[in-house]
PDB file of N, CA and C in Angstrom:
ATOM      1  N   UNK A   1      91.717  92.053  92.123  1.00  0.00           N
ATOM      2  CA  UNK A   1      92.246  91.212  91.062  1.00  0.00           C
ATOM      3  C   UNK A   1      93.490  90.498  91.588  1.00  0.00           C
ATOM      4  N   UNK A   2      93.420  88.807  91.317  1.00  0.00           N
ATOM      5  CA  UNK A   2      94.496  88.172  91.712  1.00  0.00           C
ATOM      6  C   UNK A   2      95.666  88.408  90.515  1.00  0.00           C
ATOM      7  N   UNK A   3      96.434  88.583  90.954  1.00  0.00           N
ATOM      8  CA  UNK A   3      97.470  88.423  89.318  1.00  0.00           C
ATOM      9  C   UNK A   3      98.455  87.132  89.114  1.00  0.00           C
ATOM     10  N   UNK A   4      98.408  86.591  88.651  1.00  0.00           N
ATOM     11  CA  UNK A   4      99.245  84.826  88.437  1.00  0.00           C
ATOM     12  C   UNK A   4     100.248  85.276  87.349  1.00  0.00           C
ATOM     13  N   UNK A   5     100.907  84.393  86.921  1.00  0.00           N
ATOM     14  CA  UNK A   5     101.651  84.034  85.650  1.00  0.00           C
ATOM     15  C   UNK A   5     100.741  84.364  84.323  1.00  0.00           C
ATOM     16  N   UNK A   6     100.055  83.915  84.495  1.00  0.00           N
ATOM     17  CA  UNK A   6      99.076  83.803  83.290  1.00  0.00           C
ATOM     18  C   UNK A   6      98.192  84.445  82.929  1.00  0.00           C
ATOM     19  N   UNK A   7      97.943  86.035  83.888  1.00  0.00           N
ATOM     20  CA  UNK A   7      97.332  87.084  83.748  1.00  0.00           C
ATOM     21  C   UNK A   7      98.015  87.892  82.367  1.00  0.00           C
ATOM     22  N   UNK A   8      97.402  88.265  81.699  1.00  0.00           N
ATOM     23  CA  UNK A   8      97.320  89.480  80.727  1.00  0.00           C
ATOM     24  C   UNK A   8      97.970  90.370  81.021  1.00  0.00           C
ATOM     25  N   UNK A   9      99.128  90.954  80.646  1.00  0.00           N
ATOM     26  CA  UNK A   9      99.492  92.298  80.704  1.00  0.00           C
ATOM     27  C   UNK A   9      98.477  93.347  80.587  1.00  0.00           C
ATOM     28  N   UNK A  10      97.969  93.497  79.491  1.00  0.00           N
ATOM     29  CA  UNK A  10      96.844  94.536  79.416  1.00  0.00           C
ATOM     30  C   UNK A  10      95.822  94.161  80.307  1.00  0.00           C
ATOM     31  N   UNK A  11      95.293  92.845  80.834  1.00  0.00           N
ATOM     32  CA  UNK A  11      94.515  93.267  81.757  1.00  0.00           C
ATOM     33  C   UNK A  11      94.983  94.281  83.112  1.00  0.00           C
ATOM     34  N   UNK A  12      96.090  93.755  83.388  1.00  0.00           N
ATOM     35  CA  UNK A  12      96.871  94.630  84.443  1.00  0.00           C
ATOM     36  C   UNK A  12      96.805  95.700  84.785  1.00  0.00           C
ATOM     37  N   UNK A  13      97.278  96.345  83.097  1.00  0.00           N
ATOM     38  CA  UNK A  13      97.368  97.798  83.170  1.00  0.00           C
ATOM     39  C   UNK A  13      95.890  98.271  82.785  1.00  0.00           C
ATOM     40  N   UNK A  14      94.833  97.703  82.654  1.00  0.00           N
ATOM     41  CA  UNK A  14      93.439  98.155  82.600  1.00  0.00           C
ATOM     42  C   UNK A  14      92.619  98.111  83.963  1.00  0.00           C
ATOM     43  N   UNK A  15      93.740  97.407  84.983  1.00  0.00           N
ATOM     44  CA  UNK A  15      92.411  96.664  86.230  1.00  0.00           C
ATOM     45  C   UNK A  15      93.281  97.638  87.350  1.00  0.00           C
ATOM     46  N   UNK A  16      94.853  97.759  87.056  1.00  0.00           N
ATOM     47  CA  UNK A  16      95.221  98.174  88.967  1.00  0.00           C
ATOM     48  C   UNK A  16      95.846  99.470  88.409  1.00  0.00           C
ATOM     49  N   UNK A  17      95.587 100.304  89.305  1.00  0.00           N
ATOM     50  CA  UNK A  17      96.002 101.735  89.530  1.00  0.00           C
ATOM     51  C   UNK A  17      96.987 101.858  89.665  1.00  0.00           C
ATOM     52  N   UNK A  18      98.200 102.311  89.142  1.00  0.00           N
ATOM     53  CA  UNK A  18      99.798 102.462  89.187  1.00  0.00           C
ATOM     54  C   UNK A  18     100.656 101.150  88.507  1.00  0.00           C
ATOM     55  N   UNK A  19      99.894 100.638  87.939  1.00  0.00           N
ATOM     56  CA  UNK A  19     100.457  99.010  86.738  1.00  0.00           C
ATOM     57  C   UNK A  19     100.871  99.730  86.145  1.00  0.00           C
ATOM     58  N   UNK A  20     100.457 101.223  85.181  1.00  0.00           N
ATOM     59  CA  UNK A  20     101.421 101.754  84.298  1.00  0.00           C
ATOM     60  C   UNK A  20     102.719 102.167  84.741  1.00  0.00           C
ATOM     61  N   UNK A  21     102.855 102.964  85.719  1.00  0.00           N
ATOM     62  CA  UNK A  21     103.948 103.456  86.271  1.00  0.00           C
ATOM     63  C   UNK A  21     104.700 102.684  87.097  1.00  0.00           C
ATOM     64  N   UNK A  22     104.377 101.579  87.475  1.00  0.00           N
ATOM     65  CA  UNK A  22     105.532  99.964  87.919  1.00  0.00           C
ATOM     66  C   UNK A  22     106.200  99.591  86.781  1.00  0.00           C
ATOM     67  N   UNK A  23     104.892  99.728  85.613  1.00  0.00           N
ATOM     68  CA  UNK A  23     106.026  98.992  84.674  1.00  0.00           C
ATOM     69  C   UNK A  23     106.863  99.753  84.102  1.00  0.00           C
ATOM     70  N   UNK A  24     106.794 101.154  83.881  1.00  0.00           N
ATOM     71  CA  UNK A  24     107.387 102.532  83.093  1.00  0.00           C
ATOM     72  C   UNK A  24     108.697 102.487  84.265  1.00  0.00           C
ATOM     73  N   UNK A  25     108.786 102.436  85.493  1.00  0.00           N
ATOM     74  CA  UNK A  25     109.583 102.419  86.191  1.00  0.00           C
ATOM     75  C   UNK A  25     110.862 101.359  86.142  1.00  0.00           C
ATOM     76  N   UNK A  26     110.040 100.102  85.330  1.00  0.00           N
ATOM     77  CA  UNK A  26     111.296  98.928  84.593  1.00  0.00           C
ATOM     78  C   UNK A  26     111.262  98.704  83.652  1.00  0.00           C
ATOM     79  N   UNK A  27     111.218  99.782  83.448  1.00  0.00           N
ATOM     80  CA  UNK A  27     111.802 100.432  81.597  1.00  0.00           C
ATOM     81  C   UNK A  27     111.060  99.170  80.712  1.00  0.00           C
ATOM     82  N   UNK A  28     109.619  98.707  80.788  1.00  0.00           N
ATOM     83  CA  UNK A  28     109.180  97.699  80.316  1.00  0.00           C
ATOM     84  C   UNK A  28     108.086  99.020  79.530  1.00  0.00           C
ATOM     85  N   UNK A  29     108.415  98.953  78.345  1.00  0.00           N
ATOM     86  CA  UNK A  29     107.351  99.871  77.338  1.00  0.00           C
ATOM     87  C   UNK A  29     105.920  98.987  76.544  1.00  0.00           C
ATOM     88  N   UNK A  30     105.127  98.926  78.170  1.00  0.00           N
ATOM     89  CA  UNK A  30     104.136  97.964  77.486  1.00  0.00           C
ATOM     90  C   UNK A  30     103.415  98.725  76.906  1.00  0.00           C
ATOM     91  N   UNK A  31     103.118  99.906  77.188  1.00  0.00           N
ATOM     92  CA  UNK A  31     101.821 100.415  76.692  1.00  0.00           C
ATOM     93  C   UNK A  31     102.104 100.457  75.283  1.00  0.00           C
ATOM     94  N   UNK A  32     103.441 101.045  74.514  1.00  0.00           N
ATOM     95  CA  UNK A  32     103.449 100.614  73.135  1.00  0.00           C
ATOM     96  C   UNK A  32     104.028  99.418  72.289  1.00  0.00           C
ATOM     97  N   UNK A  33     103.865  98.517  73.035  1.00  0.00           N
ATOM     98  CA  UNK A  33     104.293  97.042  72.277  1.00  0.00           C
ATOM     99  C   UNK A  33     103.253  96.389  71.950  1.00  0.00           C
ATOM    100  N   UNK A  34     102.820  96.011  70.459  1.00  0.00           N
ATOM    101  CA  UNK A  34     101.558  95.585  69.944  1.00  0.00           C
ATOM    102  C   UNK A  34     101.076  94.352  70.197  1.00  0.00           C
ATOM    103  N   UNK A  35     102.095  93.387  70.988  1.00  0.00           N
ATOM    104  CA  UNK A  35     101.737  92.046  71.378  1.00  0.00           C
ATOM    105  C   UNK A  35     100.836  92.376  72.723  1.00  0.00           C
ATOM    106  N   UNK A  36     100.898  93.569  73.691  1.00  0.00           N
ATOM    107  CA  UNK A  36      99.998  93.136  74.694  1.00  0.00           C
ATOM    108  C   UNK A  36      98.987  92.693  74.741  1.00  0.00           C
ATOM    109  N   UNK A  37      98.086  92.819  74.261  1.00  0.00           N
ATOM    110  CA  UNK A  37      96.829  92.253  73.895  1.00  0.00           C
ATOM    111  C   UNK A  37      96.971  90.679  74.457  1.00  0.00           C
ATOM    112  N   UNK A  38      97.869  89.985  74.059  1.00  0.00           N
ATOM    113  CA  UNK A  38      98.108  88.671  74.109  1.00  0.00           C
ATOM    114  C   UNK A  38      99.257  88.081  75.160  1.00  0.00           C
ATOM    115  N   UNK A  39      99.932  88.977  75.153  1.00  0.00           N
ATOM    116  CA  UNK A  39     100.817  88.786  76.114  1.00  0.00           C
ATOM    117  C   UNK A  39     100.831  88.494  77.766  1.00  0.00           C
ATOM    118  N   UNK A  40     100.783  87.360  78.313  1.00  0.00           N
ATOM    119  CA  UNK A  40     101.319  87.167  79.885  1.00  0.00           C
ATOM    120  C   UNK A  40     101.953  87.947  80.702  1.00  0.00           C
ATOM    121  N   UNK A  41     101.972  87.969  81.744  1.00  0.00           N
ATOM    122  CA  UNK A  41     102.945  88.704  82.608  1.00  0.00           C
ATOM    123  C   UNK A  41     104.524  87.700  82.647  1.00  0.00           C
ATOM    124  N   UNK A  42     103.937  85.923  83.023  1.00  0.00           N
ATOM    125  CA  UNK A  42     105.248  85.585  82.343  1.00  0.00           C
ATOM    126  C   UNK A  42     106.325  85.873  80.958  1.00  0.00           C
ATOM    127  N   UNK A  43     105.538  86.208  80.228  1.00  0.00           N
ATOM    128  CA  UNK A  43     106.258  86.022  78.927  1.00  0.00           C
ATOM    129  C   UNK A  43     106.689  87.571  78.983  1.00  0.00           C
ATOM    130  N   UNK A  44     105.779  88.176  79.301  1.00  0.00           N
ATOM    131  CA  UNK A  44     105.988  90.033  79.812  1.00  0.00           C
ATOM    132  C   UNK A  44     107.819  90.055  80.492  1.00  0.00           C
ATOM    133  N   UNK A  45     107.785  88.900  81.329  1.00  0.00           N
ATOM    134  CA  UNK A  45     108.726  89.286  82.694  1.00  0.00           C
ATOM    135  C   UNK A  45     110.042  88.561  81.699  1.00  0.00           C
ATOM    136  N   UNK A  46     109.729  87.253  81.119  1.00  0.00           N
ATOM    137  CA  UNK A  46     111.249  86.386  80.164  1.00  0.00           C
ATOM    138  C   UNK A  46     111.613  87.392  79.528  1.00  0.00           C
ATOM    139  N   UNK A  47     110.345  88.327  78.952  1.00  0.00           N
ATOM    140  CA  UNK A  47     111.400  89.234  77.358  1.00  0.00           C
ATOM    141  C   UNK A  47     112.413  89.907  77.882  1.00  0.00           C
ATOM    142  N   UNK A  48     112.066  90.684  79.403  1.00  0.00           N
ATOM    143  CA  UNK A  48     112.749  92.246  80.211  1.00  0.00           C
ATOM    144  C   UNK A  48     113.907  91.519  81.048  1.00  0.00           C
ATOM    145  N   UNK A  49     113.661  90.268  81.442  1.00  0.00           N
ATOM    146  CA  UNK A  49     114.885  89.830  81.896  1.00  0.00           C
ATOM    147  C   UNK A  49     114.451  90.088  83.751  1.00  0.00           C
ATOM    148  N   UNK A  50     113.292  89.869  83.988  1.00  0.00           N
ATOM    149  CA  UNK A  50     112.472  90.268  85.591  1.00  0.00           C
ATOM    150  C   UNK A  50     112.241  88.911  85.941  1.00  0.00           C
ATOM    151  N   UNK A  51     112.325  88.580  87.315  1.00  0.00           N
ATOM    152  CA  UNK A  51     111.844  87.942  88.371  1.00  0.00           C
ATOM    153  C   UNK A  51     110.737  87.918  88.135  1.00  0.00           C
ATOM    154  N   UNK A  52     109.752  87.077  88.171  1.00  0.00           N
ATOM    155  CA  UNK A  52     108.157  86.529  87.983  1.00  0.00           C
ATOM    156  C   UNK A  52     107.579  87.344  89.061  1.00  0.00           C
ATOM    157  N   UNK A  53     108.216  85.998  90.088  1.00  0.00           N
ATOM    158  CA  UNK A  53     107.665  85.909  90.975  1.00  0.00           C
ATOM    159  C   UNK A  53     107.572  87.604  91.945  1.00  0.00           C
ATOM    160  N   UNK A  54     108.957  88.163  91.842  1.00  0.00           N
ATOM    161  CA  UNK A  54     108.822  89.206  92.740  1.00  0.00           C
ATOM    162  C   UNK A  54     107.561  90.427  91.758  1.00  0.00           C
ATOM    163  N   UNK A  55     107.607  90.201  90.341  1.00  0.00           N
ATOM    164  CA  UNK A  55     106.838  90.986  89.732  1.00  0.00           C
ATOM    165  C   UNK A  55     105.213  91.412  90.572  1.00  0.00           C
ATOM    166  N   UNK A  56     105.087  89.274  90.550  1.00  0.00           N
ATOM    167  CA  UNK A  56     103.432  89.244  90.818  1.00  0.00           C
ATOM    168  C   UNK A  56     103.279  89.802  92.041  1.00  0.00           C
ATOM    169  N   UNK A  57     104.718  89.759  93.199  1.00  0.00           N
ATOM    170  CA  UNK A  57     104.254  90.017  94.469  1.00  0.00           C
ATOM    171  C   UNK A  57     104.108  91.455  94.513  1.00  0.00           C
ATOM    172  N   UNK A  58     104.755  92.443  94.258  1.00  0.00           N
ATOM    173  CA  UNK A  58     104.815  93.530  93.838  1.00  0.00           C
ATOM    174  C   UNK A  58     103.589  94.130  93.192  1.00  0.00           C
ATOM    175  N   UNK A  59     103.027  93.567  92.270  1.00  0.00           N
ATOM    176  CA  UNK A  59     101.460  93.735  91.534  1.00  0.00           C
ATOM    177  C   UNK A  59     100.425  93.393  91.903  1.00  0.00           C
ATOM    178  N   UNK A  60     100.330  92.239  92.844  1.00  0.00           N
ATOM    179  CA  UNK A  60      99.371  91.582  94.265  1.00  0.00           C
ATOM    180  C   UNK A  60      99.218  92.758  95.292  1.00  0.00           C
ATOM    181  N   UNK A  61     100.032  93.331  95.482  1.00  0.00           N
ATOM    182  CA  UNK A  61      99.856  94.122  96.646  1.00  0.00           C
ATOM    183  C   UNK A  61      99.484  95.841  95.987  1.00  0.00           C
ATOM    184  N   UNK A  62     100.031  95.775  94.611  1.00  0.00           N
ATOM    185  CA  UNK A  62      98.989  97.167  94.336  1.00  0.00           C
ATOM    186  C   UNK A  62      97.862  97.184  94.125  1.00  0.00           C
ATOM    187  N   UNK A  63      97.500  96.006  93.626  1.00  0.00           N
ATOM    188  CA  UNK A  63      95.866  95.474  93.341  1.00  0.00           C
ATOM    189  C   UNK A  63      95.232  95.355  95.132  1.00  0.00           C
ATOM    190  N   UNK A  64      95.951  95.283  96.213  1.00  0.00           N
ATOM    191  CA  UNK A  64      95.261  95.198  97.333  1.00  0.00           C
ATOM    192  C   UNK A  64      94.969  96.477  98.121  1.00  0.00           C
ATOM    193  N   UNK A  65      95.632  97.509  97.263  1.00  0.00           N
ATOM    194  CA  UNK A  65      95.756  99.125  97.753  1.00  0.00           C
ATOM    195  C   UNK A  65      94.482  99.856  97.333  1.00  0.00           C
TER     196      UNK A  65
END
């Protein structure tokens, strides 16, 4: 799975192995915030106050593990 800007949070944490615990690790409480469903990884990364870009690179390379 490629991950862009415009990938799904919940797809994320449904497709790569350790997406929960990257994001639990930056105190980003997706699993209980009711917008994931709908939510971007951009719009994911504006709310927490995160770097996009280092997010996706970071999430590119667990999806390549």
């Amino acid at each position: 799975m490629i991950i862009t800007k415009d990938t799904l949070t919940a797809d994320i944490l449904k497709n790569i192995n350790g997406a929960k615990e990257f994001f639990e690790s930056l105190n980003m409480g997706c699993l209980s915030c009711m917008g994931i469903q709908n939510e971007t990884l951009e719009k994911s990364c504006l709310m927490h106050g995160l770097n996009l870009e280092e997010i996706m690179e970071k999430l590119n390379n667990l999806s390549n593990q």
